[in-house]
N, C-alpha and C. Protein backbone atom coordinates (compact mmCIF):
# COMPACT_ATOMS: atom_id res chain seq x y z
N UNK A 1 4.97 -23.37 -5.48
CA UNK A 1 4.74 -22.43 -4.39
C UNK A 1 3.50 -21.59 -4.69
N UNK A 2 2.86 -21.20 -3.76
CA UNK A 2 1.41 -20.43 -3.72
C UNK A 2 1.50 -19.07 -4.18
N UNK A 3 1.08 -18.03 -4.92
CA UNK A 3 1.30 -16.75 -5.02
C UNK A 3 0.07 -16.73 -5.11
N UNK A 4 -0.19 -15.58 -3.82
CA UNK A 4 -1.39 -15.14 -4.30
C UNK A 4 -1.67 -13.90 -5.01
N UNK A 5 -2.67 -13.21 -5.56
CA UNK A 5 -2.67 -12.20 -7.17
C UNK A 5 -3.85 -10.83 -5.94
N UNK A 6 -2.84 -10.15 -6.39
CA UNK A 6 -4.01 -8.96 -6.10
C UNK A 6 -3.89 -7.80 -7.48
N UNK A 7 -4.78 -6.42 -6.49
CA UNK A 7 -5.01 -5.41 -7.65
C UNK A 7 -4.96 -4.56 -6.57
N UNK A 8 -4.41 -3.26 -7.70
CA UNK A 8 -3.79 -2.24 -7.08
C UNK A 8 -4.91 -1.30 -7.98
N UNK A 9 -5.81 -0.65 -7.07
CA UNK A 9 -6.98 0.11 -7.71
C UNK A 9 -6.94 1.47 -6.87
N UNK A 10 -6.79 2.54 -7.79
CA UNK A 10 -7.11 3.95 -7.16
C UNK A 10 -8.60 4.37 -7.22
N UNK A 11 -9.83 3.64 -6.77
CA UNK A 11 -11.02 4.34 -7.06
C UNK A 11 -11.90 2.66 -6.05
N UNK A 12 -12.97 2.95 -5.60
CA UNK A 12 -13.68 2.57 -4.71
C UNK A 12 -13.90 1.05 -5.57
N UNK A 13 -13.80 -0.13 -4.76
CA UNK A 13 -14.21 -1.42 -5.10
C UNK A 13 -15.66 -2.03 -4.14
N UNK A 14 -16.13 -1.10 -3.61
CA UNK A 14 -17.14 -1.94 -2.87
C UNK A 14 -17.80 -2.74 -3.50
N UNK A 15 -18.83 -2.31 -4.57
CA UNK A 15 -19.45 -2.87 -5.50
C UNK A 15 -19.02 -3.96 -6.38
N UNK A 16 -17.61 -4.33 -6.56
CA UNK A 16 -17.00 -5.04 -7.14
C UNK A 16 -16.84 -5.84 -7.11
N UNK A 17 -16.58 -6.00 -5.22
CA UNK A 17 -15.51 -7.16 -4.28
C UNK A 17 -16.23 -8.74 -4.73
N UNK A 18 -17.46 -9.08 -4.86
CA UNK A 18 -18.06 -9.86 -5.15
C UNK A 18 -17.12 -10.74 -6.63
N UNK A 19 -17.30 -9.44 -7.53
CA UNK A 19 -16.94 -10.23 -8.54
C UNK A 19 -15.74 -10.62 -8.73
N UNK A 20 -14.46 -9.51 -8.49
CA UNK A 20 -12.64 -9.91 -8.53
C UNK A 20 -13.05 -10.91 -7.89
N UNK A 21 -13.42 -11.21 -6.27
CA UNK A 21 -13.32 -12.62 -5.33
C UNK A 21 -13.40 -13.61 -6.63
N UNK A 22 -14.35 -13.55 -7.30
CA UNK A 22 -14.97 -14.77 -8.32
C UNK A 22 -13.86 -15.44 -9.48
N UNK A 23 -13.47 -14.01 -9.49
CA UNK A 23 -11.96 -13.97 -10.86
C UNK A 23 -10.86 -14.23 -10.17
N UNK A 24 -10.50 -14.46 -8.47
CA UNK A 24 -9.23 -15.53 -8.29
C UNK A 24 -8.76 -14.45 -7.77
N UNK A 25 -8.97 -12.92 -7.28
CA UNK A 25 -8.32 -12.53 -6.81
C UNK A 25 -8.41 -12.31 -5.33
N UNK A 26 -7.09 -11.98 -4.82
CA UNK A 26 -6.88 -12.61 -3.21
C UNK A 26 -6.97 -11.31 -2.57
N UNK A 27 -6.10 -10.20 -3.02
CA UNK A 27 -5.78 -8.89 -2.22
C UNK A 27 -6.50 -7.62 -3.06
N UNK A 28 -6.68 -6.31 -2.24
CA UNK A 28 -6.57 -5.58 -2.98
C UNK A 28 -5.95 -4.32 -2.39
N UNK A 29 -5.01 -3.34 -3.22
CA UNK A 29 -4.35 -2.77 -2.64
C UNK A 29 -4.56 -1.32 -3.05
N UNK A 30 -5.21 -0.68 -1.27
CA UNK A 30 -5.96 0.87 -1.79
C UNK A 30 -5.30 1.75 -1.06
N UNK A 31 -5.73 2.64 -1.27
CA UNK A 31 -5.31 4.23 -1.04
C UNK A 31 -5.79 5.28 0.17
N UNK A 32 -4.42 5.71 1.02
CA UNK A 32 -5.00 6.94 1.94
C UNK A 32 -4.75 7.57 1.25
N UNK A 33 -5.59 8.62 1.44
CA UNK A 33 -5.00 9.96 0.64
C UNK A 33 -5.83 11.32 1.36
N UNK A 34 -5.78 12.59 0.75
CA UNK A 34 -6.59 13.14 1.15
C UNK A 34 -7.66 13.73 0.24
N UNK A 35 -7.51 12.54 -0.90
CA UNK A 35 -8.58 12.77 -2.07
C UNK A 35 -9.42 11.98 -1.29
N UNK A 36 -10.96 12.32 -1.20
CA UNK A 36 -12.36 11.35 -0.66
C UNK A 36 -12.40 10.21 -1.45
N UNK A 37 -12.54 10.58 -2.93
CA UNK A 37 -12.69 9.44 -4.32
C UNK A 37 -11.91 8.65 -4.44
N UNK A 38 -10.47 8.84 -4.01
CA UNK A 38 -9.71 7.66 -4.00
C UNK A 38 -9.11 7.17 -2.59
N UNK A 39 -9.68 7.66 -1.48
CA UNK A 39 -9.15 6.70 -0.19
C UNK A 39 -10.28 5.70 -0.25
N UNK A 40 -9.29 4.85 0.43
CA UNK A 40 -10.27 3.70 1.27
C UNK A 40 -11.33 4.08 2.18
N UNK A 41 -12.46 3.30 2.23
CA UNK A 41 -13.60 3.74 3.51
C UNK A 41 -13.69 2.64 4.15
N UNK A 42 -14.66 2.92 5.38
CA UNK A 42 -14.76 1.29 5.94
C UNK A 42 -15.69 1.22 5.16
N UNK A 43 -16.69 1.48 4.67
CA UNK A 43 -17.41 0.48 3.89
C UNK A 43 -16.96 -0.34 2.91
N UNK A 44 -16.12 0.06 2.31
CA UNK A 44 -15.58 -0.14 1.28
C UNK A 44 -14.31 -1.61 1.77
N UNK A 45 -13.80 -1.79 2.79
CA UNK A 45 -12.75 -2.30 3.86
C UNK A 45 -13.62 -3.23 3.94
N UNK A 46 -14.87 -3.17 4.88
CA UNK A 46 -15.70 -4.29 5.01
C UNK A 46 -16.63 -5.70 3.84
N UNK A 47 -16.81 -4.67 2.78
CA UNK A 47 -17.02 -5.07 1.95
C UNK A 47 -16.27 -5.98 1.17
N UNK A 48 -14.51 -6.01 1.18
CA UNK A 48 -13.86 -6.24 0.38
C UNK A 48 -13.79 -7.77 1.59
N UNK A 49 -13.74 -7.27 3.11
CA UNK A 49 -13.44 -8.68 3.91
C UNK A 49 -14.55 -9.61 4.02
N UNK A 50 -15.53 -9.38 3.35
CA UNK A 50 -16.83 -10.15 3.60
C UNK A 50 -16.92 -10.66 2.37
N UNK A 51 -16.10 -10.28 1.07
CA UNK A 51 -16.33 -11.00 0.10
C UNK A 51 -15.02 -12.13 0.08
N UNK A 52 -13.94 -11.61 1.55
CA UNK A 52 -12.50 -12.88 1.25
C UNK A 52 -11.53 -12.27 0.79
N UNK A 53 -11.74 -10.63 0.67
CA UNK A 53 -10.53 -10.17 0.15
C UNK A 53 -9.47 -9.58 1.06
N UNK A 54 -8.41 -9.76 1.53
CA UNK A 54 -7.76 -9.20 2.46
C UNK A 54 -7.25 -7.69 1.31
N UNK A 55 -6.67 -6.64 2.55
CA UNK A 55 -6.33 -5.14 1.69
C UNK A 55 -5.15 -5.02 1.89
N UNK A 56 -4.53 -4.56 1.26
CA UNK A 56 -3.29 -3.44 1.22
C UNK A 56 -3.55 -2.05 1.48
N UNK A 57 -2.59 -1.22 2.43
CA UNK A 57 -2.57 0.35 2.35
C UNK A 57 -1.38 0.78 1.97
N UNK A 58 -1.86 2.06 1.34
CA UNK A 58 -0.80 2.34 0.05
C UNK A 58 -0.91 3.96 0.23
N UNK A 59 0.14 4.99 0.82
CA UNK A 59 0.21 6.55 0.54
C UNK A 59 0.40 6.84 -0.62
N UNK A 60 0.42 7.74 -1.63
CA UNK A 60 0.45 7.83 -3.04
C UNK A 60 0.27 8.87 -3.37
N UNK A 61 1.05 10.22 -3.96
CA UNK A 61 1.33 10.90 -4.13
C UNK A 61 1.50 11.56 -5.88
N UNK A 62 0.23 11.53 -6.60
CA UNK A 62 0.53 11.29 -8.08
C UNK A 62 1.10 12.99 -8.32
N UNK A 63 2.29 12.63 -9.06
CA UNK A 63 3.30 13.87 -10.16
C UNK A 63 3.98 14.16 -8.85
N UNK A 64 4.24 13.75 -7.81
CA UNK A 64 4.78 14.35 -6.71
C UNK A 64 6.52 14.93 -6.86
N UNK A 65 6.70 16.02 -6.88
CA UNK A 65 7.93 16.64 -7.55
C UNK A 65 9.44 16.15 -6.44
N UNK A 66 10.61 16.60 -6.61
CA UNK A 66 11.66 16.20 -5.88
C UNK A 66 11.51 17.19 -4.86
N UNK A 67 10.69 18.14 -4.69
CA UNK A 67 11.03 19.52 -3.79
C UNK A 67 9.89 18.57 -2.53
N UNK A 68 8.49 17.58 -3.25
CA UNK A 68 7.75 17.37 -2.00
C UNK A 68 8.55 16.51 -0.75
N UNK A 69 9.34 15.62 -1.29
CA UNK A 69 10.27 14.41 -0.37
C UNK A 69 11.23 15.13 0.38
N UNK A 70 10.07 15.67 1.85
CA UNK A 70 11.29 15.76 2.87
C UNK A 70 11.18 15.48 4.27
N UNK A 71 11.87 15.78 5.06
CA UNK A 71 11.17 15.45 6.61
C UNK A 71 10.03 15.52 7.25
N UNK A 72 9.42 16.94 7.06
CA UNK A 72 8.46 17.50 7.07
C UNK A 72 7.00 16.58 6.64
N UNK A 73 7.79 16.82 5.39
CA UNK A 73 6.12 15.91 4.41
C UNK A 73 6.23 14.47 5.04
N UNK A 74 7.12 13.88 5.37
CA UNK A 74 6.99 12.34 5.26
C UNK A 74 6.12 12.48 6.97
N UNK A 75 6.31 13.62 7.86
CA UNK A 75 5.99 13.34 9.70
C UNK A 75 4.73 13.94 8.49
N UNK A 76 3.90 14.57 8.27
CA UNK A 76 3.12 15.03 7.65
C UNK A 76 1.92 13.54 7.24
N UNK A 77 2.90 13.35 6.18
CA UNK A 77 1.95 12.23 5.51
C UNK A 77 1.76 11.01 6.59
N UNK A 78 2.81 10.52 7.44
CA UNK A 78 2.87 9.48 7.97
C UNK A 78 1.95 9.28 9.04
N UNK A 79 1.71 10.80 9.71
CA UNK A 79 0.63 11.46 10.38
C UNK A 79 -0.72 11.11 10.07
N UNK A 80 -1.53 11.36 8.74
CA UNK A 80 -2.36 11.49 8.14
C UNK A 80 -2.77 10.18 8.12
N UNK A 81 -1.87 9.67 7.55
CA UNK A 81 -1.94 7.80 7.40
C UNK A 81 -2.71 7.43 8.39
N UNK A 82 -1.28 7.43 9.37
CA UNK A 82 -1.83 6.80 10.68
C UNK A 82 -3.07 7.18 10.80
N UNK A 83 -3.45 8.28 11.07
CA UNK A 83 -4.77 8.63 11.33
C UNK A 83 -6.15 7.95 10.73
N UNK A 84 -6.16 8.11 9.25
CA UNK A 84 -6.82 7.40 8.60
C UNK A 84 -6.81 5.77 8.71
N UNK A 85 -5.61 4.90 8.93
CA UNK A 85 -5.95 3.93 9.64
C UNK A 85 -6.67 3.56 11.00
N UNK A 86 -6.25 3.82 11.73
CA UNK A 86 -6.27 3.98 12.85
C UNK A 86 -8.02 4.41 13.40
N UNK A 87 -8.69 6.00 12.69
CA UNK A 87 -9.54 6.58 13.24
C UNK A 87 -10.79 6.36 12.33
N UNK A 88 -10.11 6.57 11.05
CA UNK A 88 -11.06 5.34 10.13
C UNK A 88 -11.42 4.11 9.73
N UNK A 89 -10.53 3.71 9.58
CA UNK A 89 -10.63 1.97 9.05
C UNK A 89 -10.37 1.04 10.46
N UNK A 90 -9.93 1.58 11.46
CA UNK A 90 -9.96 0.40 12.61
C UNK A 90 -8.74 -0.43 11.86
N UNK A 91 -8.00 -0.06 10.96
CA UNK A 91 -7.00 -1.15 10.63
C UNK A 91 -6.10 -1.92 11.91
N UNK A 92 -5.37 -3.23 11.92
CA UNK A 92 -5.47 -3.60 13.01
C UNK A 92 -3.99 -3.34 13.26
N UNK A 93 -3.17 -4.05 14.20
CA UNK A 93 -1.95 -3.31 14.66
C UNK A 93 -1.35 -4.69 14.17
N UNK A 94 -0.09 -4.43 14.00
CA UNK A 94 1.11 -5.42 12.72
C UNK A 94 0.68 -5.45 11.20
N UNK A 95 -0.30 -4.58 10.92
CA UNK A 95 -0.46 -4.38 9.64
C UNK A 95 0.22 -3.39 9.35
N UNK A 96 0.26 -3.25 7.78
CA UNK A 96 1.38 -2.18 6.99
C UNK A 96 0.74 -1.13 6.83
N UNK A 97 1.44 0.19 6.17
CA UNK A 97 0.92 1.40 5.32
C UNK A 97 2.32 1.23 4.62
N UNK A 98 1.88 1.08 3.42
CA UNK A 98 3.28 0.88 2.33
C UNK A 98 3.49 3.24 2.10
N UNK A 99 4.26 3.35 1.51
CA UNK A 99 4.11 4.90 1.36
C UNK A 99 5.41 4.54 -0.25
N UNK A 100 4.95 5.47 -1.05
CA UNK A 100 5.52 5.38 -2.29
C UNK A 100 6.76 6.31 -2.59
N UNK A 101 7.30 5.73 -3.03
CA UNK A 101 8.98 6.45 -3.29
C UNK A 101 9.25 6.45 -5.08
N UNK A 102 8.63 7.73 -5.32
CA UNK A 102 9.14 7.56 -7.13
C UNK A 102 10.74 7.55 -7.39
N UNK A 103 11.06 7.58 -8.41
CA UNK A 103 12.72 7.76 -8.75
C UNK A 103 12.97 8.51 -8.42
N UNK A 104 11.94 10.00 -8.58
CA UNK A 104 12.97 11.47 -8.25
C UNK A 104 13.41 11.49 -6.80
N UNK A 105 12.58 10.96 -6.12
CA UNK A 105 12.72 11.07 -4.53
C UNK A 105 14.16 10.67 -4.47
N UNK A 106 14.78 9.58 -4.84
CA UNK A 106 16.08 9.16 -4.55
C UNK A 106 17.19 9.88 -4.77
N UNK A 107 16.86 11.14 -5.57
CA UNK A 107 17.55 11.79 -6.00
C UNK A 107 18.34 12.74 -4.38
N UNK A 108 19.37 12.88 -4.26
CA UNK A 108 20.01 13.59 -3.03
C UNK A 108 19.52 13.19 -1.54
N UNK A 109 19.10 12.07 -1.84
CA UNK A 109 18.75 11.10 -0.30
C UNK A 109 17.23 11.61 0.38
N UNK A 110 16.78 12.65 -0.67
CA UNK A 110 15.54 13.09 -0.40
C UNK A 110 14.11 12.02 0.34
N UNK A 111 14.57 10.51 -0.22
CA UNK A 111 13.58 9.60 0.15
C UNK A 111 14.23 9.06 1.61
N UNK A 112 15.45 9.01 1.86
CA UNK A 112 15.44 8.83 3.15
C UNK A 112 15.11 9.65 4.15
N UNK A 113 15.20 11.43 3.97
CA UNK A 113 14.62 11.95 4.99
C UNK A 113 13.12 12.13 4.99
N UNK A 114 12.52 11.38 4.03
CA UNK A 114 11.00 11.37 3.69
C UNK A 114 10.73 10.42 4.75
N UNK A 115 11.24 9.46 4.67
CA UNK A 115 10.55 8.35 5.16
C UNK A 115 11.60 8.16 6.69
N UNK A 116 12.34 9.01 7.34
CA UNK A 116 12.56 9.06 8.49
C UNK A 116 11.31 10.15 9.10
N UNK A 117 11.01 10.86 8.57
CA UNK A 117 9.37 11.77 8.82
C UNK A 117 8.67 10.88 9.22
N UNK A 118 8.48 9.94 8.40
CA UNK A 118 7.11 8.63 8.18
C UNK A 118 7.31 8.06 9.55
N UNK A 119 8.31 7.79 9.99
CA UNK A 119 8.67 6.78 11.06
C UNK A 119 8.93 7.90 12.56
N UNK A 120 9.03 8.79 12.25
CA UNK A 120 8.77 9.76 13.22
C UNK A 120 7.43 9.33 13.91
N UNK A 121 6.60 9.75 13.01
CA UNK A 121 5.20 9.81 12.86
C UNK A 121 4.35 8.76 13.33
N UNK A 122 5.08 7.66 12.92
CA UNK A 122 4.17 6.51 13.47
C UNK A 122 5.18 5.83 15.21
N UNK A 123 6.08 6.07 15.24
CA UNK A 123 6.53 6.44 17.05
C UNK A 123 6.07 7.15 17.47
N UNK A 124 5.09 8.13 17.41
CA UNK A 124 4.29 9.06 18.25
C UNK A 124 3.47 8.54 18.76
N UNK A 125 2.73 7.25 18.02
CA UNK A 125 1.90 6.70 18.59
C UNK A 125 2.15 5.91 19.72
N UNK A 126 0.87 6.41 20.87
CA UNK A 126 1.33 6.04 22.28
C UNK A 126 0.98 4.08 22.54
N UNK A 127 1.35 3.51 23.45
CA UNK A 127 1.73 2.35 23.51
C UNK A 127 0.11 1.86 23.69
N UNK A 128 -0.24 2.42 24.23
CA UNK A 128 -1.71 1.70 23.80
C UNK A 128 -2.56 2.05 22.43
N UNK A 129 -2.18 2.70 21.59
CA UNK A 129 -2.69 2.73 20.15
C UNK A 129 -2.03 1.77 19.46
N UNK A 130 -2.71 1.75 18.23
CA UNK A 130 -2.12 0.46 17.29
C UNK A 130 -0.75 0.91 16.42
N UNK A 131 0.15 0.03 16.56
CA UNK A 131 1.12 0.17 16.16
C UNK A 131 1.37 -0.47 14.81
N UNK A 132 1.98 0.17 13.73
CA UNK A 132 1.40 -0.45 12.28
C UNK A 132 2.85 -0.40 11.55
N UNK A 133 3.01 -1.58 10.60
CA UNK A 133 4.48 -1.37 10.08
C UNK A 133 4.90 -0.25 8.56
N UNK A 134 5.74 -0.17 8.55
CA UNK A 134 5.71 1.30 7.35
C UNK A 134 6.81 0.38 6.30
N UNK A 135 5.76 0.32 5.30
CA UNK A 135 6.11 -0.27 3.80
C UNK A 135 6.67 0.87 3.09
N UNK A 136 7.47 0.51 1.99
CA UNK A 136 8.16 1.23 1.00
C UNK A 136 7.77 0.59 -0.39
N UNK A 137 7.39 1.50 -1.54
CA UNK A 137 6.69 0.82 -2.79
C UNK A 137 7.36 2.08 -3.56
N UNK A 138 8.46 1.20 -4.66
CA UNK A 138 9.61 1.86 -5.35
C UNK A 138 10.40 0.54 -6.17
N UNK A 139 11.25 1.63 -6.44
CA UNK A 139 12.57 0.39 -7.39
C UNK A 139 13.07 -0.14 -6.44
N UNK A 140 14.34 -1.15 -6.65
CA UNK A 140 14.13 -2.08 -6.06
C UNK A 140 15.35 -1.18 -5.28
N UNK A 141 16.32 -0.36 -5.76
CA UNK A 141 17.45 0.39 -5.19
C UNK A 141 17.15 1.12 -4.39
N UNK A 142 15.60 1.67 -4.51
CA UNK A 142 15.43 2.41 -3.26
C UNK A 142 14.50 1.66 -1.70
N UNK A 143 13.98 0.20 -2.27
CA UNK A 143 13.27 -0.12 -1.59
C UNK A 143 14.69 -0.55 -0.86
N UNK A 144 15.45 -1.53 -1.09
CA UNK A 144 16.98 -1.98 -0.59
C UNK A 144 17.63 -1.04 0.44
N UNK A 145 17.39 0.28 -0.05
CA UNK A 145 18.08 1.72 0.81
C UNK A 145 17.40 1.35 1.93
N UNK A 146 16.27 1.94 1.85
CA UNK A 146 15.20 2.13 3.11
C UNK A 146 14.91 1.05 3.75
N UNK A 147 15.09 -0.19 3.61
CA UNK A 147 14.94 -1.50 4.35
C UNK A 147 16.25 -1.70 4.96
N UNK A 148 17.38 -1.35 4.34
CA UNK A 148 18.56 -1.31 4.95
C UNK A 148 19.18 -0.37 5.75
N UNK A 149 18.65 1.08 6.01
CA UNK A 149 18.17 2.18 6.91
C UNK A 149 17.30 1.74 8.15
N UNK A 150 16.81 0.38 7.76
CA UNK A 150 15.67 0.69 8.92
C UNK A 150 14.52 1.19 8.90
N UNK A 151 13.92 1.62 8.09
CA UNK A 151 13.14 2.58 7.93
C UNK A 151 11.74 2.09 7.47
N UNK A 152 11.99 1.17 6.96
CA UNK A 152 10.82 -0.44 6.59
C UNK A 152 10.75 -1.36 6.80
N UNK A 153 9.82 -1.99 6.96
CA UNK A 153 9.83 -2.93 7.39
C UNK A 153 9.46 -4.34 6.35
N UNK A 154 8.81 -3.62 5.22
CA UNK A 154 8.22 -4.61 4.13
C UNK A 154 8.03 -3.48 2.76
N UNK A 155 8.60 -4.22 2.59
CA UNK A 155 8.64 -3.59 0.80
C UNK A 155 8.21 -4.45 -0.68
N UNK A 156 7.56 -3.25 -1.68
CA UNK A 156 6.71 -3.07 -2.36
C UNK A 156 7.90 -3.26 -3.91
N UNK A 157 7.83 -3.92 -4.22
CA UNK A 157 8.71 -3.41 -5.81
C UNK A 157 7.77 -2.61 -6.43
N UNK A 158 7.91 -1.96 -7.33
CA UNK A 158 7.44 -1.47 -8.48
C UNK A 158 8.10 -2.48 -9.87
N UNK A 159 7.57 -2.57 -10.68
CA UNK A 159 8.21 -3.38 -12.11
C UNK A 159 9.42 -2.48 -12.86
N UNK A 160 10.49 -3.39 -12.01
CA UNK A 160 12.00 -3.00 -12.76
C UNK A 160 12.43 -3.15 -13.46
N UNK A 161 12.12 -4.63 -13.68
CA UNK A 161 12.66 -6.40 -14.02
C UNK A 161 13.56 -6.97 -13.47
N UNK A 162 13.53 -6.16 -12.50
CA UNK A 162 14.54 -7.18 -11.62
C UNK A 162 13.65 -8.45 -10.27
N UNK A 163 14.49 -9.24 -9.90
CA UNK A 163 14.07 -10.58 -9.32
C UNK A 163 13.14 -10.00 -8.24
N UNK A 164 11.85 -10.73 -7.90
CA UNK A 164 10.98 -10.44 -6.60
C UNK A 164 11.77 -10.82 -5.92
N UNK A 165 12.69 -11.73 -5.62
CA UNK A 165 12.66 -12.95 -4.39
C UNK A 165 13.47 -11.50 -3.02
N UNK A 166 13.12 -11.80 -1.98
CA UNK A 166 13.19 -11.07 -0.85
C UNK A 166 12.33 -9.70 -0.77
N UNK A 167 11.10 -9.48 -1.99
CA UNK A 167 10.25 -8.48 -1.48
C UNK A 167 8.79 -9.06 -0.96
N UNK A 168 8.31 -8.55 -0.13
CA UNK A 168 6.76 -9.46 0.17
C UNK A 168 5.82 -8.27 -0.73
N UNK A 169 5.82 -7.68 -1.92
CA UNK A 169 5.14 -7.63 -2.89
C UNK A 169 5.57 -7.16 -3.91
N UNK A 170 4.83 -7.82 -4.81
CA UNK A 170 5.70 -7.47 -6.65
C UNK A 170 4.80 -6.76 -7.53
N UNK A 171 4.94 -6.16 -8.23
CA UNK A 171 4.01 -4.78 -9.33
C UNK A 171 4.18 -5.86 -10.11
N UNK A 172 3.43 -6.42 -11.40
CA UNK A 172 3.67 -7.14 -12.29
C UNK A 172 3.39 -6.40 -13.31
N UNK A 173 3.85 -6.67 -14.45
CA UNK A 173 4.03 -6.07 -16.19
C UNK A 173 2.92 -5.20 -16.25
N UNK A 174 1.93 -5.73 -16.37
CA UNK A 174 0.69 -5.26 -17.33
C UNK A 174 -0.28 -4.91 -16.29
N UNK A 175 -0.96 -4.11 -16.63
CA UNK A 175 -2.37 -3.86 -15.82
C UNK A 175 -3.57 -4.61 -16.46
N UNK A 176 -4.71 -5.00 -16.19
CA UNK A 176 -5.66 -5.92 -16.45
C UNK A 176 -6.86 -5.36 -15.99
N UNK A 177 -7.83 -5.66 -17.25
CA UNK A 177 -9.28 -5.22 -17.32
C UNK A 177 -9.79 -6.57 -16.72
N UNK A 178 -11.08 -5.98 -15.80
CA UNK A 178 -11.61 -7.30 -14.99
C UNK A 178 -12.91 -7.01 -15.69
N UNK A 179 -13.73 -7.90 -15.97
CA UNK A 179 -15.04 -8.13 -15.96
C UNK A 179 -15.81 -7.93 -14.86
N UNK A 180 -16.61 -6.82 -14.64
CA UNK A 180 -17.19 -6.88 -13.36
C UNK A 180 -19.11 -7.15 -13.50
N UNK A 181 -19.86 -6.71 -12.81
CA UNK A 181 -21.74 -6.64 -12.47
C UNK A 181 -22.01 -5.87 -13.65
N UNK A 182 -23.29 -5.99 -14.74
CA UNK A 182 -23.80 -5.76 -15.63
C UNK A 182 -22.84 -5.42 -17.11
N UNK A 183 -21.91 -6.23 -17.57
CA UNK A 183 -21.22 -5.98 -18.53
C UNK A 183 -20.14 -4.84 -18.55
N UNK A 184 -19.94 -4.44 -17.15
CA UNK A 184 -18.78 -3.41 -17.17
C UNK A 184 -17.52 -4.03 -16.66
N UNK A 185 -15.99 -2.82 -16.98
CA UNK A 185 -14.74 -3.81 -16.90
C UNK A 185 -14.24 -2.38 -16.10
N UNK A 186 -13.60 -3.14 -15.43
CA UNK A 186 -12.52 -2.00 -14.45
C UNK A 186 -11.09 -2.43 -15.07
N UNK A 187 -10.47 -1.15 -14.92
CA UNK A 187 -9.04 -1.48 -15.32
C UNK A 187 -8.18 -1.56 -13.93
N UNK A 188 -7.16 -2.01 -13.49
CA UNK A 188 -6.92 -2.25 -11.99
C UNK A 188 -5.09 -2.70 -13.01
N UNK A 189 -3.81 -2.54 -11.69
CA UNK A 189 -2.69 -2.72 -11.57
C UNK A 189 -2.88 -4.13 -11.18
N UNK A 190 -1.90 -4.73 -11.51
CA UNK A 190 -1.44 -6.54 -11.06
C UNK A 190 -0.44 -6.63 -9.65
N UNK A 191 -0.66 -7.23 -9.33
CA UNK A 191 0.35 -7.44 -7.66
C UNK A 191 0.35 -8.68 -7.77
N UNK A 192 1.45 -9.55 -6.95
CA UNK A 192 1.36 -10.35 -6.11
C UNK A 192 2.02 -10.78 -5.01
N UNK A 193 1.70 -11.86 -4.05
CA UNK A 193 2.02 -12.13 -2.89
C UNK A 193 2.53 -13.28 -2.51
N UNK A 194 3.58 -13.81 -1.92
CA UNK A 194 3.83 -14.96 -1.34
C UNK A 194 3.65 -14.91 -0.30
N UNK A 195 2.96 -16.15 0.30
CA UNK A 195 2.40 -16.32 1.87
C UNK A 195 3.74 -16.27 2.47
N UNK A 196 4.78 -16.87 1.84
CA UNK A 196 5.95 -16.98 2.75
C UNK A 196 6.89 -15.79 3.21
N UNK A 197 6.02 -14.72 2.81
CA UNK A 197 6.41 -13.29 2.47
C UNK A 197 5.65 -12.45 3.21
N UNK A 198 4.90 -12.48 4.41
CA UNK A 198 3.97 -11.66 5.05
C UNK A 198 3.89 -10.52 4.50
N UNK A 199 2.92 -9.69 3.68
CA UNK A 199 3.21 -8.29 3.29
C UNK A 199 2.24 -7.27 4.01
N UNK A 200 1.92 -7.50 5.56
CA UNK A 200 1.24 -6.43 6.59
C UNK A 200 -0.05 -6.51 5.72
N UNK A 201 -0.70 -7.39 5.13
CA UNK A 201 -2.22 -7.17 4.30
C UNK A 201 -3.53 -7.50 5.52
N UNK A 202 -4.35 -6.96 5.74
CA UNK A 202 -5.48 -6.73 6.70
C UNK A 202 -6.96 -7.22 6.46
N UNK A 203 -7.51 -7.55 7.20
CA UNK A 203 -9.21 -7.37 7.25
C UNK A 203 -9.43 -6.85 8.39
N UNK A 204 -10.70 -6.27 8.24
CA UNK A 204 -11.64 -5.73 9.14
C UNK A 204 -12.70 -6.44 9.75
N UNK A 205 -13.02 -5.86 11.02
CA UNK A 205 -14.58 -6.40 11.59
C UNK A 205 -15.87 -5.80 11.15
């Protein structure tokens, strides 16, 4: 069976896309945020589809405490997202925004009223805007919750060790230094994908 290999990179690949394409990789999976340095741009979007790379979108929230996961934040973030898809990237409609669920979140059902926010948020959008599916990227107990809530549509493991089979994307072990343009190496996260697994991944025009 086919798996295809991506990378999960918090920092700009434009310059890159050339070379991962070269090293076999298929996806790459980036970041809204409301850091500049680590969201996605369209240049950066275009760049990655002109070298063959389809993207992942990914919300991400680093040290994010148990007090941030709540209704509020998730119509908040899910808001933002959208937006940034949507008003920036032209992302297209049946594509994903995965949004991240650490352990603490699970703690007192905190990640389900997070991510009923999220889904608030993206039903606001009116019937002629693009309508986009809302990923979950977590353990596998909480991705299971929220797919079984309703609340996702495609989910993200994080590395448990427990079995991929029924997620359309997997975190793998190790992170990996790539060789990139003039003797430099990026360090980047491991993913992968089964085609038979649609995981909402995009290109641009």
């Amino acid at each position: 069976m086919t798996v295809l290999t991506g990378v999960k990179a918090p920092f700009e690949l434009t310059q890159y896309a050339i070379a991962i394409k070269q090293q076999g990789i298929d996806f790459a999976m980036r970041h809204y945020s409301h850091q500049a340095g680590k969201s996605l741009s369209l240049a950066e979007a275009r760049a990655l589809t002109d070298a063959g790379i389809q993207i992942g979108a990914l919300w991400e929230m680093p040290d994010a405490h148990l007090s941030y996961f709540s209704r509020a934040q998730g119509l908040a973030d899910g808001a933002a997202a959208y937006l940034m898809a949507q008003s920036v990237i032209a992302q297209p409609s049946g594509s994903a925004i995965y949004f991240a669920a650490p352990d603490v979140a699970w703690i007192d059902g905190a990640v389900t009223r997070y991510f009923e926010g999220v889904n608030q948020a993206f039903h606001a959008a009116g019937p002629t805007e693009r309508q986009y599916q809302v990923g979950v990227f977590g353990a596998s107990a909480c991705c299971e919750a929220i797919m079984a809530r309703g609340l996702a549509n495609v989910a993200w493991l994080a590395n448990d060790g427990t079995s991929a089979a029924g997620y359309q994307l997997r975190q793998l072990n190790d992170a990996a230094t790539l060789p990139v343009d003039d003797g430099q190496r990026i360090s980047v996260g491991m993913v992968c994908n089964s085609p038979d697994h649609p995981a909402g991944l995009f290109r641009v025009l």
